[in-house]
N, C-alpha and C. Protein backbone atom coordinates (compact mmCIF):
# COMPACT_ATOMS: atom_id res chain seq x y z
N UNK A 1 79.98 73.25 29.13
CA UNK A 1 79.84 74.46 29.89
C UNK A 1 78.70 74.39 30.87
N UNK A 2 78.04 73.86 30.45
CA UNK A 2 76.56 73.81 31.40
C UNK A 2 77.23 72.58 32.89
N UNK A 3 77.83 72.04 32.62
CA UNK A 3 78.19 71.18 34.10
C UNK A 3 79.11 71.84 34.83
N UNK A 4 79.40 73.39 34.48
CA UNK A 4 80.11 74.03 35.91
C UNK A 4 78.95 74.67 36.61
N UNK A 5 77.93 75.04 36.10
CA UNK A 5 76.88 75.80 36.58
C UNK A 5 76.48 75.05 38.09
N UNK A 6 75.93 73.71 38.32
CA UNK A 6 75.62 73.09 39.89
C UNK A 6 76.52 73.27 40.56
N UNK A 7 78.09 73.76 40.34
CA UNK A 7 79.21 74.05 41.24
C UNK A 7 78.91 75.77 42.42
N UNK A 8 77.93 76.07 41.70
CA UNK A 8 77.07 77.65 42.00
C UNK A 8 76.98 77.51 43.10
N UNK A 9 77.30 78.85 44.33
CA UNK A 9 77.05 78.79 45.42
C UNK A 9 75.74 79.77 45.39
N UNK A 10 75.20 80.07 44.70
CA UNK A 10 74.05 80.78 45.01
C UNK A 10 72.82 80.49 45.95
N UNK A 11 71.98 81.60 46.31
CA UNK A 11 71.07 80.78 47.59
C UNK A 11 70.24 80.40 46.66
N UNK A 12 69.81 80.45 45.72
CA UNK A 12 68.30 79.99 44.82
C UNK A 12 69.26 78.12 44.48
N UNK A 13 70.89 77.70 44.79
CA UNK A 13 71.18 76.69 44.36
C UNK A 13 70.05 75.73 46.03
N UNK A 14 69.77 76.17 46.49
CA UNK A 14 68.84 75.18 47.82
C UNK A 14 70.23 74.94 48.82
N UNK A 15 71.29 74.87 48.62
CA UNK A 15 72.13 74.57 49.88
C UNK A 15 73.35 75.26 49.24
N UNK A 16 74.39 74.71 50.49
CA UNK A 16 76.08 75.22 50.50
C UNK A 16 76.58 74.61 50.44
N UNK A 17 78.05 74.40 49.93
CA UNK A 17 78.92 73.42 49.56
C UNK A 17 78.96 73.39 51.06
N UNK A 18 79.88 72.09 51.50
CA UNK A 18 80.13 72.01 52.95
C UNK A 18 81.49 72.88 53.30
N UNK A 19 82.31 73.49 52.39
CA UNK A 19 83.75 73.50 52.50
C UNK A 19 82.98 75.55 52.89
N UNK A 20 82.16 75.82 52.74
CA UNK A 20 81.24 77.12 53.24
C UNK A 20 80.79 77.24 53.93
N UNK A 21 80.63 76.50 54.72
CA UNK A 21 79.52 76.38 56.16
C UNK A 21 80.40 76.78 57.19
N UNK A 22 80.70 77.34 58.08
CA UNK A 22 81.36 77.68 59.69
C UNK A 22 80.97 76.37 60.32
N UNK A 23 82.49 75.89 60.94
CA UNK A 23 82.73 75.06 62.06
C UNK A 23 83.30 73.88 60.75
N UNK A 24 82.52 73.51 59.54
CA UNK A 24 82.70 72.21 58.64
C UNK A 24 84.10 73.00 57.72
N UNK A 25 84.46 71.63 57.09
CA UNK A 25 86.13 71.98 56.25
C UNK A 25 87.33 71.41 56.66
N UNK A 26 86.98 70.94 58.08
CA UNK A 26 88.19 70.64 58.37
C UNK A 26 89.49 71.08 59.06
N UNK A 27 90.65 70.95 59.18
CA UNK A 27 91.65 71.82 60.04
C UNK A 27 92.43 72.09 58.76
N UNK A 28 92.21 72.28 57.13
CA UNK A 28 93.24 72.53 56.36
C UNK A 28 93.14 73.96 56.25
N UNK A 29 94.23 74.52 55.57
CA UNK A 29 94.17 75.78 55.39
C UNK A 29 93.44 76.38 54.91
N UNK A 30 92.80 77.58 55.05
CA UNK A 30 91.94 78.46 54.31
C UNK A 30 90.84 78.36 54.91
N UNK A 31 89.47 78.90 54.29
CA UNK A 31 88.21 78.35 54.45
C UNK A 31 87.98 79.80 56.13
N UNK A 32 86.90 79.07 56.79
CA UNK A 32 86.34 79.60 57.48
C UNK A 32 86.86 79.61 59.38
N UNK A 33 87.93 80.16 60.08
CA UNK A 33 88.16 80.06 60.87
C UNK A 33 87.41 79.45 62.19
N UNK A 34 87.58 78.43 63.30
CA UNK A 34 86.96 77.67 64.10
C UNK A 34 86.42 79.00 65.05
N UNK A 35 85.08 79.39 65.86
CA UNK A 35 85.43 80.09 66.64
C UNK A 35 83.97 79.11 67.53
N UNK A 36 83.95 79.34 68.68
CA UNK A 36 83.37 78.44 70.17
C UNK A 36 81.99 78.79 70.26
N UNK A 37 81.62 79.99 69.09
CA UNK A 37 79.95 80.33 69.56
C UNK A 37 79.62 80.39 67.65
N UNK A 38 78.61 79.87 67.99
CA UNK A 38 77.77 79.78 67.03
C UNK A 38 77.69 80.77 66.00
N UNK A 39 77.88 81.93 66.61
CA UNK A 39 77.58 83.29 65.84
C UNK A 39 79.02 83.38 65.48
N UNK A 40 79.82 83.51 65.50
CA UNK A 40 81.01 83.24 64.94
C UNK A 40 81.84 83.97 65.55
N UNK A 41 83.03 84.96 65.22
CA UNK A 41 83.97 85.90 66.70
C UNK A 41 82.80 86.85 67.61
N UNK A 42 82.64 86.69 68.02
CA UNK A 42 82.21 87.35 69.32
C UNK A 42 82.96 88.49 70.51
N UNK A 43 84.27 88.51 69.46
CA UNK A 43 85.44 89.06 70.53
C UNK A 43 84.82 90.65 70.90
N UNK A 44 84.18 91.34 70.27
CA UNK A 44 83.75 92.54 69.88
C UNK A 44 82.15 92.55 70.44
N UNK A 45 81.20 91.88 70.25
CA UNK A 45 79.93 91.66 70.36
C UNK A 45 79.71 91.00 71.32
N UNK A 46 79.77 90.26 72.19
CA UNK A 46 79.67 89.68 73.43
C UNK A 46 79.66 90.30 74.66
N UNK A 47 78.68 90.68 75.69
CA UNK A 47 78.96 91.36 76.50
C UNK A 47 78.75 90.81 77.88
N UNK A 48 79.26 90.86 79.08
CA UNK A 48 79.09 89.58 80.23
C UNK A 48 78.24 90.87 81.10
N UNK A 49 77.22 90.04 81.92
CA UNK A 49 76.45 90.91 82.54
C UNK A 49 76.54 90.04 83.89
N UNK A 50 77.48 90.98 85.12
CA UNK A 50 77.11 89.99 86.28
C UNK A 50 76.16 90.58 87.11
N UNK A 51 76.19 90.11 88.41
CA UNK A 51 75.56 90.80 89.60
C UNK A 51 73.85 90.90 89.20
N UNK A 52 73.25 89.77 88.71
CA UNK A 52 72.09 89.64 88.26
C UNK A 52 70.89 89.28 89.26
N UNK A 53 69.91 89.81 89.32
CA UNK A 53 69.36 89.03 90.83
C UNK A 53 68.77 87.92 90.73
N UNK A 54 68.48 86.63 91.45
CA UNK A 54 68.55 85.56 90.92
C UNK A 54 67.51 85.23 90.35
N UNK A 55 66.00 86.12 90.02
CA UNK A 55 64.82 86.06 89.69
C UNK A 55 65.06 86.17 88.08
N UNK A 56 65.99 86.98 88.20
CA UNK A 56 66.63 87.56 86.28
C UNK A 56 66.40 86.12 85.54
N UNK A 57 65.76 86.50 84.33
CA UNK A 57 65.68 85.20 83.35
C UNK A 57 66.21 85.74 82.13
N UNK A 58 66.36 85.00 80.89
CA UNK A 58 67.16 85.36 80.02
C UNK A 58 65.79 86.66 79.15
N UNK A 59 64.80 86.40 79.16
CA UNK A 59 63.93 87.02 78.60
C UNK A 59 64.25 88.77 79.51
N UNK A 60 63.93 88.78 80.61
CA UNK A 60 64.58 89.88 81.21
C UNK A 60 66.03 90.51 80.74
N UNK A 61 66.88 89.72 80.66
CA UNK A 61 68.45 89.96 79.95
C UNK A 61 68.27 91.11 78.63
N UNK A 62 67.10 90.16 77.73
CA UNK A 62 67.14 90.73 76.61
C UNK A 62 66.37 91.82 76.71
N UNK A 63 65.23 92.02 77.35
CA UNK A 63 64.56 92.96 77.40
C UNK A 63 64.86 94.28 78.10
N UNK A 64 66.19 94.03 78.82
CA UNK A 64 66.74 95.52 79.12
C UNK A 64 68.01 95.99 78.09
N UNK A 65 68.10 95.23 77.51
CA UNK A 65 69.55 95.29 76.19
C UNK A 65 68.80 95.61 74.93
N UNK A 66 67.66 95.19 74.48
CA UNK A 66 67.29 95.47 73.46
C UNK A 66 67.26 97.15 72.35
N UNK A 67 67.40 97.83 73.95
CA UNK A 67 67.27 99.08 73.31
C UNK A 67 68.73 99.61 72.36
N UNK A 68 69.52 98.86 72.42
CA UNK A 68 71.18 99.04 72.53
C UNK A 68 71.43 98.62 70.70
N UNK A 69 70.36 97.79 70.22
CA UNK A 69 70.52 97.44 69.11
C UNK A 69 70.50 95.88 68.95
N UNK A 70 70.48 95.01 67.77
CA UNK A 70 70.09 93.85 67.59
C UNK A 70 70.55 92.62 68.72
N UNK A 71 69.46 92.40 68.76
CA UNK A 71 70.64 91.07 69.76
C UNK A 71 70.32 89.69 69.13
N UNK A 72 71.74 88.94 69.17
CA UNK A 72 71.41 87.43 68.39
C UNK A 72 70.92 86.60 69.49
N UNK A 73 71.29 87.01 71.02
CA UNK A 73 71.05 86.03 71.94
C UNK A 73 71.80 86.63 73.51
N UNK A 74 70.79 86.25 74.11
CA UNK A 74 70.56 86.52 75.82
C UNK A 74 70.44 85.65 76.36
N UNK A 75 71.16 85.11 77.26
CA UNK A 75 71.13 83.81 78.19
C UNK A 75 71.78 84.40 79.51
N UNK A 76 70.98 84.08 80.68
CA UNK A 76 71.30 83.68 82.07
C UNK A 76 71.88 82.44 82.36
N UNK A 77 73.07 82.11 82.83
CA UNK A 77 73.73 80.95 83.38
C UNK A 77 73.42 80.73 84.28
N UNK A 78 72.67 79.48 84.15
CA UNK A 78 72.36 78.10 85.34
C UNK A 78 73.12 76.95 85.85
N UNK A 79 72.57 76.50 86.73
CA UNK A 79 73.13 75.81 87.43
C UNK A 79 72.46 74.67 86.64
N UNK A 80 73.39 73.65 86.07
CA UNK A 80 73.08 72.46 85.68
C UNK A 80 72.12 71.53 86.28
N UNK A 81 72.20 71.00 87.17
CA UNK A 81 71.56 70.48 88.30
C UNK A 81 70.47 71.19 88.63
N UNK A 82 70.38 71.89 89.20
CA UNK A 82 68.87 72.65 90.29
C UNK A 82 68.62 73.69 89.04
N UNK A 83 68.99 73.81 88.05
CA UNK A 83 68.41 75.10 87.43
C UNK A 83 67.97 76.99 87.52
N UNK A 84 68.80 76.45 88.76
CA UNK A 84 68.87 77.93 89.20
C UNK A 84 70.02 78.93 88.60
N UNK A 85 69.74 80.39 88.68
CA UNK A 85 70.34 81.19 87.95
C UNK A 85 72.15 81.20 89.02
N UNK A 86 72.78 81.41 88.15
CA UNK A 86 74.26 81.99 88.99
C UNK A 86 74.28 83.41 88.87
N UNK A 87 73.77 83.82 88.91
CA UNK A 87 73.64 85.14 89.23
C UNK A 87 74.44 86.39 87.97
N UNK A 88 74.54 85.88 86.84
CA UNK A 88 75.65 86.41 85.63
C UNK A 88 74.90 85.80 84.30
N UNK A 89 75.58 86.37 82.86
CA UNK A 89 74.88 85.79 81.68
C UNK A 89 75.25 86.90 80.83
N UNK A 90 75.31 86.23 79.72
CA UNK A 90 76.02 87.24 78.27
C UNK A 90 74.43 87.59 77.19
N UNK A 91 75.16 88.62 76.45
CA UNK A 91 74.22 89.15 75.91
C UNK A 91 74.94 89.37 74.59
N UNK A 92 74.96 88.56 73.23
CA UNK A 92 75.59 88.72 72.24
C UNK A 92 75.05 89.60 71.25
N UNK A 93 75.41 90.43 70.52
CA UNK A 93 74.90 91.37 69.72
C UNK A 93 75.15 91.56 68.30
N UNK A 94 74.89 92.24 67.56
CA UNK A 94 75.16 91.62 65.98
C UNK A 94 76.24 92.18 65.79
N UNK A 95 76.29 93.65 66.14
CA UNK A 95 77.54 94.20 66.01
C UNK A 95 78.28 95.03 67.33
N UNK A 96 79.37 95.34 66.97
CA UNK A 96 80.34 95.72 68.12
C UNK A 96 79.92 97.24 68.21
N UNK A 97 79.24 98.13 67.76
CA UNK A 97 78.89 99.81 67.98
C UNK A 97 77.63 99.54 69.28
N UNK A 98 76.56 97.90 68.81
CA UNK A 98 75.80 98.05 70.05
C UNK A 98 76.43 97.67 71.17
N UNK A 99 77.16 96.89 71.27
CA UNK A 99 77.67 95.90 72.35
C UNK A 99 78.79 97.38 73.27
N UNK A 100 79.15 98.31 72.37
CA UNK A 100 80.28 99.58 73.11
C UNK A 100 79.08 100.06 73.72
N UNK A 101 77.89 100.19 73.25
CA UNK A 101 76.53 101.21 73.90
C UNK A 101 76.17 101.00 75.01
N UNK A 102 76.46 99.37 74.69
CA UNK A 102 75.46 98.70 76.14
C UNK A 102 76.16 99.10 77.10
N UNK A 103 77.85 99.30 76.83
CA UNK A 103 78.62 98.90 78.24
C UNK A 103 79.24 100.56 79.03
N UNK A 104 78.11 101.60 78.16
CA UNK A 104 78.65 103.06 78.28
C UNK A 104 78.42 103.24 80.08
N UNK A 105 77.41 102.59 80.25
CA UNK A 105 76.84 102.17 81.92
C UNK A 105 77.35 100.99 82.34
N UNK A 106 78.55 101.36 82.84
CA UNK A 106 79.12 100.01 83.54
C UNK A 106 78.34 99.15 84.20
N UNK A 107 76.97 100.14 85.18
CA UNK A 107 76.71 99.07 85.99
C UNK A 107 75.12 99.68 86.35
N UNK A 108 74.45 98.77 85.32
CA UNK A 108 73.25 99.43 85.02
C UNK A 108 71.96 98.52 86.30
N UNK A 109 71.05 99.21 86.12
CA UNK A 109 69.84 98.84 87.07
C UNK A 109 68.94 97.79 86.33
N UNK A 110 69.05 96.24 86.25
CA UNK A 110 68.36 95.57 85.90
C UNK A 110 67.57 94.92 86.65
N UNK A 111 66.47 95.13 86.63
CA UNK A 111 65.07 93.76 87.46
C UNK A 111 65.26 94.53 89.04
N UNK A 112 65.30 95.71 89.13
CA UNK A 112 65.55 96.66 90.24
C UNK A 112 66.93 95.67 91.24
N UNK A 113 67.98 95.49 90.38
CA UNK A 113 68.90 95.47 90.94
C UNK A 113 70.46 96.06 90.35
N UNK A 114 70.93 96.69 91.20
CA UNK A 114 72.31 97.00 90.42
C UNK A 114 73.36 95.93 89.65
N UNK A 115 73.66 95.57 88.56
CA UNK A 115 74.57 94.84 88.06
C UNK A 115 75.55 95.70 87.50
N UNK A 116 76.70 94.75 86.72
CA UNK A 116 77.70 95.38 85.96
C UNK A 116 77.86 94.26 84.80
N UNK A 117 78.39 95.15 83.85
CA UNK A 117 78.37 94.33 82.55
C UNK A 117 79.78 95.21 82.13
N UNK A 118 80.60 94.65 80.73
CA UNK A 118 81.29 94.80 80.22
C UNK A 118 81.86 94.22 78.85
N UNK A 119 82.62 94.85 77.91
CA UNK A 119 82.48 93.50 76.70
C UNK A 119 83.53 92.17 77.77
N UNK A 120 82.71 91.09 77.47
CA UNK A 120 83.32 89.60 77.80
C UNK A 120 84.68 90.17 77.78
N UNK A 121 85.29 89.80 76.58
CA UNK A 121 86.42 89.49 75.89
C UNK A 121 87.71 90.09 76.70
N UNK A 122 87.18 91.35 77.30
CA UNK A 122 87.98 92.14 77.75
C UNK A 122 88.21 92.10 79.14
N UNK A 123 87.29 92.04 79.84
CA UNK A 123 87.07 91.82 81.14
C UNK A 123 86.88 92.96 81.76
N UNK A 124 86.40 93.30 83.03
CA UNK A 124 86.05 94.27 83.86
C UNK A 124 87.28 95.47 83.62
N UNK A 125 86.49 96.55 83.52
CA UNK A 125 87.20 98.12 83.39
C UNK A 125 88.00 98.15 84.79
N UNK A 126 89.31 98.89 84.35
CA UNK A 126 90.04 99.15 85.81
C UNK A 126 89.87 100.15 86.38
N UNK A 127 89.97 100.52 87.74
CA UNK A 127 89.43 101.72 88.53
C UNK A 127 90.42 102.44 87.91
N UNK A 128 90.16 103.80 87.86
CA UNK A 128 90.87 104.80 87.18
C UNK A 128 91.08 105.75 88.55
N UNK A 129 92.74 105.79 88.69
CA UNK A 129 93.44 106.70 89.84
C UNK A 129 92.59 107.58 90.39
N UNK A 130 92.17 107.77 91.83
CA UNK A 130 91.49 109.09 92.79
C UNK A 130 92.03 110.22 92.26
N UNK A 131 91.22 111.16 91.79
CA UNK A 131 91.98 112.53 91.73
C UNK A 131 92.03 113.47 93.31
N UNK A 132 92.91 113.58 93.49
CA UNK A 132 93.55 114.68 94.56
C UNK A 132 94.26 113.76 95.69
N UNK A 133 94.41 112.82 95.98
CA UNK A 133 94.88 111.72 96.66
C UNK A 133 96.02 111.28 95.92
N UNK A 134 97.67 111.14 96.87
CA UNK A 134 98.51 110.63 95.94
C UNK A 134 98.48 109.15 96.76
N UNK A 135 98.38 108.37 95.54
CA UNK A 135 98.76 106.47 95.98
C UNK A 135 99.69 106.87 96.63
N UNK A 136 99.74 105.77 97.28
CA UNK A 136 101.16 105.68 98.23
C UNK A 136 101.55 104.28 97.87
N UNK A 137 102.95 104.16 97.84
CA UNK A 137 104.15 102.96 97.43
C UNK A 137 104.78 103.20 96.72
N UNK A 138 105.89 102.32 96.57
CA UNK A 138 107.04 102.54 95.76
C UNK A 138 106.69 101.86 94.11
N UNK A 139 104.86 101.82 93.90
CA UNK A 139 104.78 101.33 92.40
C UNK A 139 104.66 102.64 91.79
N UNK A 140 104.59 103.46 91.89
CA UNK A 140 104.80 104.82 91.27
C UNK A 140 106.13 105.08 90.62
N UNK A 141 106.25 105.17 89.36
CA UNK A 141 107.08 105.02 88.62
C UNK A 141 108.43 106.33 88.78
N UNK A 142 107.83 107.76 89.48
CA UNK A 142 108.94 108.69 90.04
C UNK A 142 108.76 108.52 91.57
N UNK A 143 108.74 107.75 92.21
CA UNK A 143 109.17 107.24 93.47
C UNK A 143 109.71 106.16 93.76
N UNK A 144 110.66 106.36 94.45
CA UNK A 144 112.11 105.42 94.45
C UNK A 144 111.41 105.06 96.21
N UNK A 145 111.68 103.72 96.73
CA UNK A 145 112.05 103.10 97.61
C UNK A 145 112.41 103.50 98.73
N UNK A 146 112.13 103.66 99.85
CA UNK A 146 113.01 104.07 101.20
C UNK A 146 114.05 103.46 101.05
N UNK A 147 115.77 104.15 101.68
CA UNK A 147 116.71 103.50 102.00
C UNK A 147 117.44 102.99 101.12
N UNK A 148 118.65 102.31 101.20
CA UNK A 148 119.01 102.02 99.76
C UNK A 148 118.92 100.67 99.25
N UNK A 149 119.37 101.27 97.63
CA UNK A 149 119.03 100.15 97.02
C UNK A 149 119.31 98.23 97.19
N UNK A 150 118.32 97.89 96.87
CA UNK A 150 118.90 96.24 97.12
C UNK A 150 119.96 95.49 96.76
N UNK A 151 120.65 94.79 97.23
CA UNK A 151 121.55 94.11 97.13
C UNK A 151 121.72 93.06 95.44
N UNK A 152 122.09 93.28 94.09
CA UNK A 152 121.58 92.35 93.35
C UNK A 152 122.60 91.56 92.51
N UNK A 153 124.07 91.87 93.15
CA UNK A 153 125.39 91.30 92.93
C UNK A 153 125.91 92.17 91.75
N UNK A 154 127.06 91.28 91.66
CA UNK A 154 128.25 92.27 90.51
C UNK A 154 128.69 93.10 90.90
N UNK A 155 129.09 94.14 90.28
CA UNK A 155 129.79 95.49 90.61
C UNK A 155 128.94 96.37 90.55
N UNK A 156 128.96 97.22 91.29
CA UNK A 156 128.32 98.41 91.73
C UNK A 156 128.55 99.55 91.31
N UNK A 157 127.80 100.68 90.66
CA UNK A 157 128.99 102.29 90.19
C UNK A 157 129.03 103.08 91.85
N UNK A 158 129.95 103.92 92.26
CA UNK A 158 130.32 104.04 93.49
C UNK A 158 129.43 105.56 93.43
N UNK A 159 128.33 105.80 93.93
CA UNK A 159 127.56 107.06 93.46
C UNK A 159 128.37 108.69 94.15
N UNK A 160 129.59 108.10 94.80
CA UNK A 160 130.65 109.47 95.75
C UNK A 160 132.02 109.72 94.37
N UNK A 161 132.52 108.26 94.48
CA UNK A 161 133.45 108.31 93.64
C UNK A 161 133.55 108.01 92.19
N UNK A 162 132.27 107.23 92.04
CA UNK A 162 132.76 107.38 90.15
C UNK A 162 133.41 106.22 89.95
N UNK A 163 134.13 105.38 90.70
CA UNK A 163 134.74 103.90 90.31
C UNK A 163 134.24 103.11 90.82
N UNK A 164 134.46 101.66 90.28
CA UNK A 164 133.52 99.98 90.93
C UNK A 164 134.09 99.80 92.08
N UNK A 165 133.00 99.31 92.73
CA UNK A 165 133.27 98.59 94.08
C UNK A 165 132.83 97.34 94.00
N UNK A 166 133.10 96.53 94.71
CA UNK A 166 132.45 95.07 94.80
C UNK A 166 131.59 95.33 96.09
N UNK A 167 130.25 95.42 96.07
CA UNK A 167 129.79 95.43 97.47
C UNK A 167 130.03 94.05 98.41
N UNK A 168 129.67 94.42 99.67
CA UNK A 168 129.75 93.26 100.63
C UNK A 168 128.72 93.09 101.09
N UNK A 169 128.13 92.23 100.84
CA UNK A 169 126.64 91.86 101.41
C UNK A 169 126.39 92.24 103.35
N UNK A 170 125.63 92.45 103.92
CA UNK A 170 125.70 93.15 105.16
C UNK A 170 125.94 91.73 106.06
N UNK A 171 126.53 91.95 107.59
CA UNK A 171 126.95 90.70 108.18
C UNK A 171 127.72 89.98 107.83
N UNK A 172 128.27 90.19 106.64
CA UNK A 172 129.40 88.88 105.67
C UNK A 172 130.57 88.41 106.90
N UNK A 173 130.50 87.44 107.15
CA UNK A 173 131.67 86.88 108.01
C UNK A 173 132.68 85.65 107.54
N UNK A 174 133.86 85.95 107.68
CA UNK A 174 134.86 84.76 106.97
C UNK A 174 135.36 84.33 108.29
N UNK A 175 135.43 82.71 107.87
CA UNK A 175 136.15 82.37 108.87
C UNK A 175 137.26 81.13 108.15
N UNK A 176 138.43 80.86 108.76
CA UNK A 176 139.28 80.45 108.52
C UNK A 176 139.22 79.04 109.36
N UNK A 177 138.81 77.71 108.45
CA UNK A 177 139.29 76.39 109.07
C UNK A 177 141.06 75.33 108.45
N UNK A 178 141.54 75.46 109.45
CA UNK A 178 142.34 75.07 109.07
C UNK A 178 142.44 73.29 108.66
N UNK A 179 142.89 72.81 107.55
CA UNK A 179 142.45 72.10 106.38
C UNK A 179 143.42 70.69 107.13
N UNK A 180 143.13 69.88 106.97
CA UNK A 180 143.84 68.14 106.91
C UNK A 180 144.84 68.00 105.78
N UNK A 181 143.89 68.81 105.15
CA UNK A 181 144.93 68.25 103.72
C UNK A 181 145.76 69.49 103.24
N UNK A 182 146.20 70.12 103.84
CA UNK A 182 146.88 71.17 103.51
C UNK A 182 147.55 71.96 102.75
């Protein structure tokens, strides 16, 4: 009985089996799903901050997010080469209630410049319809098309009479060659 006891995952055992660790185990079933960041899904907690001015450093990143709740990590994206900022950079958070907080201000005032942020995962919020202005086009789902409908083969319902027609495509011209082989 005493030699199942070192099988213990406890933290006072000094380490973890490897088949417990994130990223190790292998591709077999079960165990701990692969995910691309360290911190593990991020789908929820990750938030992309662009439009950064290029002075922004990651210490700045964090220091205007901090108020929002824990952060695991703030990074500005550089340019490999010259080390300069690209002007964008994520801000990962422990949980998904801070990461909804951060993004209640689409497009907040960082390092006295306007940016926009949003969760990553999702991508930029869509403009939400002008009120009192009607769009104009035929993508409006109760507006039909000028003129009539397009041509798209088969039979047609006859919208006067109630029976099929075969339409004729517009211009249709037959012409008659008389054959060699007759």
């Amino acid at each position: 009985m005493a030699a199942a006891a070192p099988s213990s995952s406890s933290p006072a055992g000094g380490g973890s089996s490897p088949a417990q660790e994130p990223g190790i185990g292998g591709s077999g079933g079960g165990g701990v799903p692969y995910h691309r960041s360290r911190f593990g899904d991020t789908t929820l907690t990750k938030v992309f901050v662009g439009g950064l001015a290029w002075e922004t450093a990651s210490a700045g990143l964090h220091d205007h997010f901090r108020d929002y709740g824990d952060i695991l990590e703030a990074v500005v994206i550089t340019d490999r080469e010259t080390g300069r900022s690209k002007g964008y950079g994520f801000v990962t958070f422990r949980d998904a209630e801070s990461a909804r907080q951060a993004v209640q201000d689409p497009n907040p005032m960082i390092a006295g410049r306007r940016a926009n942020c949003n969760i990553a995962s999702m991508g930029p919020p869509r403009p939400s319809p002008q009120r009192g202005r009607t769009p104009r086009g035929p993508h409006l789902p109760d507006q039909q098309p000028p003129g009539p409908p397009p041509y798209m083969g088969g039979r047609m319902q006859s919208q006067q009479h109630g029976h099929q027609q075969m339409p004729t495509p517009p211009h249709a011209v037959f012409y008659h060659h008389p054959s060699q082989y007759g």
